[in-house]
Protein backbone atom coordinates (compact mmCIF):
# COMPACT_ATOMS: atom_id res chain seq x y z
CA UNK A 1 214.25 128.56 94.96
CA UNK A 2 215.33 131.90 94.96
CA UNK A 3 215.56 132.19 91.12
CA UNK A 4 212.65 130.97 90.38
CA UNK A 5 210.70 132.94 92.78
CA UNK A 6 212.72 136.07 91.36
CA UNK A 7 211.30 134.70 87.12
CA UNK A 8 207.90 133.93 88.86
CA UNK A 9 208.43 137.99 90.27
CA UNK A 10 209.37 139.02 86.80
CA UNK A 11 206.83 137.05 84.66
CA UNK A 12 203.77 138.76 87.22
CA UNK A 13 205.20 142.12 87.07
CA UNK A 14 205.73 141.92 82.55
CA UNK A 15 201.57 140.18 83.07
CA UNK A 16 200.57 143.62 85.20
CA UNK A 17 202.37 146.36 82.68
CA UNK A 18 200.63 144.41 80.05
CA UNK A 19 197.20 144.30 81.88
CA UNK A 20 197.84 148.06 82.45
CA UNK A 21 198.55 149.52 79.19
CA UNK A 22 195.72 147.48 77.72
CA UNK A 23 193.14 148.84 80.47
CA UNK A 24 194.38 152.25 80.24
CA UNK A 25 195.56 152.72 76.50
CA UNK A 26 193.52 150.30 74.48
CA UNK A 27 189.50 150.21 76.23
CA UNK A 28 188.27 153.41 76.39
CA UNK A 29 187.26 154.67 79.66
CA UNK A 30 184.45 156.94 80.83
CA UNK A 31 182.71 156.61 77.29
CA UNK A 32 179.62 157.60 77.30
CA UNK A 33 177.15 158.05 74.33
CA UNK A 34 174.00 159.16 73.46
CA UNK A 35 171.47 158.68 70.85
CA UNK A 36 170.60 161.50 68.75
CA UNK A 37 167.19 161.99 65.96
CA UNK A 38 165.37 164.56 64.52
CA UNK A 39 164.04 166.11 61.40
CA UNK A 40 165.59 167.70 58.27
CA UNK A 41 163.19 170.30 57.34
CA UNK A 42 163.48 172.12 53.73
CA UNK A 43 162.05 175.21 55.36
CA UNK A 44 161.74 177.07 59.43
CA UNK A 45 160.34 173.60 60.30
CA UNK A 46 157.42 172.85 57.71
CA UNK A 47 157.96 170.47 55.10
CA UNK A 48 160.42 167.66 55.77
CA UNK A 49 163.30 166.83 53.29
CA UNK A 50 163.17 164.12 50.79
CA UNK A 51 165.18 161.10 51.18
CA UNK A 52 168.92 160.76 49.77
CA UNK A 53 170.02 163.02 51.90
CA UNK A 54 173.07 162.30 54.38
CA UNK A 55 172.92 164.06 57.97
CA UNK A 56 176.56 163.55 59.72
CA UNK A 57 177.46 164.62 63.15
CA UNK A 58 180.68 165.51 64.35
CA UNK A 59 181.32 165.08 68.12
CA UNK A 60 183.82 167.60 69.31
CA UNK A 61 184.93 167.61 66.18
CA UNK A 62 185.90 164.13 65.47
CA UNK A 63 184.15 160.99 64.12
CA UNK A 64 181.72 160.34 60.93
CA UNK A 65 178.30 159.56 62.50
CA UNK A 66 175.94 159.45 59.83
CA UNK A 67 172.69 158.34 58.65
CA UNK A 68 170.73 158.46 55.32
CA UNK A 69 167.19 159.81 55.18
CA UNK A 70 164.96 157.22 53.83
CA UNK A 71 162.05 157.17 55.46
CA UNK A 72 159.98 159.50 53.28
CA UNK A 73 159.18 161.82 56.59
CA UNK A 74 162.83 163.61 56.64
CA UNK A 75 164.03 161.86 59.98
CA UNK A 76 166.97 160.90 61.10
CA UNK A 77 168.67 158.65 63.85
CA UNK A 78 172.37 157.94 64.84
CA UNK A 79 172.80 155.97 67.52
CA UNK A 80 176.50 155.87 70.22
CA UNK A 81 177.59 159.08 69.23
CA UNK A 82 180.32 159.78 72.16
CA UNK A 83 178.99 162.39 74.25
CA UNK A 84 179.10 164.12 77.70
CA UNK A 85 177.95 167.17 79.41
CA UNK A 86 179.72 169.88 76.99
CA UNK A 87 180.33 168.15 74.05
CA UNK A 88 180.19 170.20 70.77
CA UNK A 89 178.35 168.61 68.21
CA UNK A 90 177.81 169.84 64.57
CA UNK A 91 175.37 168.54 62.95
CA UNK A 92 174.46 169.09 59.30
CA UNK A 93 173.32 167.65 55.63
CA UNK A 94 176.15 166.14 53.86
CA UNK A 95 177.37 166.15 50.54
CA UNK A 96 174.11 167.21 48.65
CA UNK A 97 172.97 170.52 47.06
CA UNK A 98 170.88 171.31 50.19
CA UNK A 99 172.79 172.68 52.90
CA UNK A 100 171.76 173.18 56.66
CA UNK A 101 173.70 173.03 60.14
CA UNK A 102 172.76 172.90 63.88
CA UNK A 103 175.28 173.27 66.58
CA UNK A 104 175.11 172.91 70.03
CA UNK A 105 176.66 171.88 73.57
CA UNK A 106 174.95 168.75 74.82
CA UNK A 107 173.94 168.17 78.52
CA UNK A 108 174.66 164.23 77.82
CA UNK A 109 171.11 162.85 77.25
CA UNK A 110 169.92 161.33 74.43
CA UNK A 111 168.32 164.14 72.17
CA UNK A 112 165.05 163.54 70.24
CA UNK A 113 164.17 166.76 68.75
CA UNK A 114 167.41 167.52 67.13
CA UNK A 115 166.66 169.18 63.99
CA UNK A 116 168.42 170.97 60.65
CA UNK A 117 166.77 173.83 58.61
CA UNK A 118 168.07 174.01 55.31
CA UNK A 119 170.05 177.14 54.34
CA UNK A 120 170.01 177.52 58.13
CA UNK A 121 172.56 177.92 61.38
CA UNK A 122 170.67 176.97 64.28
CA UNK A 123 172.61 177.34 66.92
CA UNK A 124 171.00 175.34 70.56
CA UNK A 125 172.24 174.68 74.11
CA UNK A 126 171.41 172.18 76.44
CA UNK A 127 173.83 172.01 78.79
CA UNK A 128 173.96 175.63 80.16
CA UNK A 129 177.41 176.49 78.35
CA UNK A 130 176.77 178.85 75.51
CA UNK A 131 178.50 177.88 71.78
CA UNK A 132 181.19 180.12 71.06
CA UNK A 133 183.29 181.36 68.12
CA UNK A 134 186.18 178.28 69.73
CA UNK A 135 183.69 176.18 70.16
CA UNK A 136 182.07 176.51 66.55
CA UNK A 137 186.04 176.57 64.93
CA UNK A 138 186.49 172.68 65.83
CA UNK A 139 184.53 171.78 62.74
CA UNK A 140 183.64 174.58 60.25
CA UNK A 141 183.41 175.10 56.16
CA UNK A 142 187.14 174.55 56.94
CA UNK A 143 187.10 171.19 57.53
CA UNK A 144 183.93 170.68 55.18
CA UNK A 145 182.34 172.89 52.84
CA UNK A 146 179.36 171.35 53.95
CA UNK A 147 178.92 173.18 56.97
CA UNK A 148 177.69 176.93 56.83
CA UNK A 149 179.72 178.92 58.80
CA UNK A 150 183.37 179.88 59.30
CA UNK A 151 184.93 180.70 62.85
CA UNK A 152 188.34 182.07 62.50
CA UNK A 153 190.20 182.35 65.72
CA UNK A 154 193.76 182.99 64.37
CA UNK A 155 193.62 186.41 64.15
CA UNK A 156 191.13 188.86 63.85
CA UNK A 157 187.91 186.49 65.48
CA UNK A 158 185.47 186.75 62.95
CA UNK A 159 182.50 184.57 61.79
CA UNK A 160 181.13 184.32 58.90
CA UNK A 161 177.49 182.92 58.09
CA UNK A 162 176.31 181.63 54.97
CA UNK A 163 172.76 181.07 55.86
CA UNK A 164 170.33 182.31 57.58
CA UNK A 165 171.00 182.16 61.96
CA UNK A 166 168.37 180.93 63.90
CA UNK A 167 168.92 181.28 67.64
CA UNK A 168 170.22 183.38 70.29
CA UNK A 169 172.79 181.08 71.87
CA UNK A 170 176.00 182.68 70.56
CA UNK A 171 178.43 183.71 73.48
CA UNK A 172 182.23 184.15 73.59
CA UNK A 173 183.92 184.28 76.21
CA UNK A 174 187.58 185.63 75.61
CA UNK A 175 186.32 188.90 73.88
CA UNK A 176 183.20 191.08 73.82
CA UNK A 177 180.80 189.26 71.04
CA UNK A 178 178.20 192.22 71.21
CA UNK A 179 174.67 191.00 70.06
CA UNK A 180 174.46 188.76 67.02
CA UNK A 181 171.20 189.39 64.72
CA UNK A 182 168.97 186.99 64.28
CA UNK A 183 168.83 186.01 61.24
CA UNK A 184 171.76 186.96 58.01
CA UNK A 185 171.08 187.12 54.42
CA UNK A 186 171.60 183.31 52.29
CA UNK A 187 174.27 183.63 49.37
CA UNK A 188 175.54 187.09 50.78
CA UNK A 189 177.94 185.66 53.58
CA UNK A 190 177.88 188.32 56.01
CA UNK A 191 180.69 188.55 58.60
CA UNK A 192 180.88 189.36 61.78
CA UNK A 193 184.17 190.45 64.08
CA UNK A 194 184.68 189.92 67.69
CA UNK A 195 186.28 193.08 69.29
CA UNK A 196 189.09 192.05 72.01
């Protein structure tokens, strides 16, 4: 009686570690997403883009959320992107000729107005923390030439633009940023340098 109370003991316990590691390493917890649209605009909001065109979003950096514009008016929608209060997303036209990026923290709320300008870097906040040169290096022209800006942390914590900024959300908080113009020169990067 003993013994088999001992393999009854042993078969629960094997039944709970497996229970466990599939609750805690295999389902996701605290996943929360949000739906995200808006309109690709060929100009400072005007004329919408023609279809063909690919918008991707990159939450915190990771994941290929995409959708294709083909509804003649330049809008877009991805639906379950995984976001929370303070998640990064980069959001931009990819892999055409036309080249346009928004970035911005989200409050966690599905986001309707959510909008690229080509040959522009708008940068946006919703959730009270400003963007910031760390922020902005998760997914830059490094990890796709795509994207229209560079935020190099390694060593001397510059950023370069190669469009035209739109916004005034740019913060940084580990060194003194200074005041970012408004708006930089298309095909002449220009660069700026954070001062420690």
């Amino acid at each position: 009686m003993i013994k088999m109370a001992i393999n009854i003991s042993k078969r629960f316990s094997m039944f709970t570690l497996i229970t466990v590691f599939l609750l805690f390493y295999l389902i996701p917890f605290n996943t929360h997403a949000i739906n995200i649209s808006g309109t690709v605009y060929t100009d400072e909001g005007l004329t919408p883009m023609a279809d063909g065109r690919t918008v991707m979003i990159k939450s915190n950096g990771a994941g290929n959320y995409t959708d294709l514009l083909d509804s003649g008016n330049g809008i877009y929608t991805i639906a379950a992107i995984p976001a929370q209060s303070n998640t990064l997303l980069t959001v931009f036209i990819d892999g055409a000729a036309e080249k346009g990026t928004t970035v911005m923290f989200t409050d966690g709320a599905d986001i309707n107005n959510l909008d690229i300008y080509q040959n522009h870097i708008i940068v946006r906040n919703c959730s009270g923390s400003s963007v910031d040169l760390f922020g902005m290096s998760r997914y830059d022209k490094d990890q796709d030439i795509d994207i229209l800006f560079d935020a190099d942390t390694a060593v001397a914590y510059t950023l370069t633009f190669l469009g035209q900024l739109w916004g005034d959300q740019m913060a940084e908080s580990r060194v003194n940023t200074g005041s970012l113009p408004e708006k930089c020169q298309k095909g002449s990067a220009t660069e700026y340098t954070f001062i420690s």
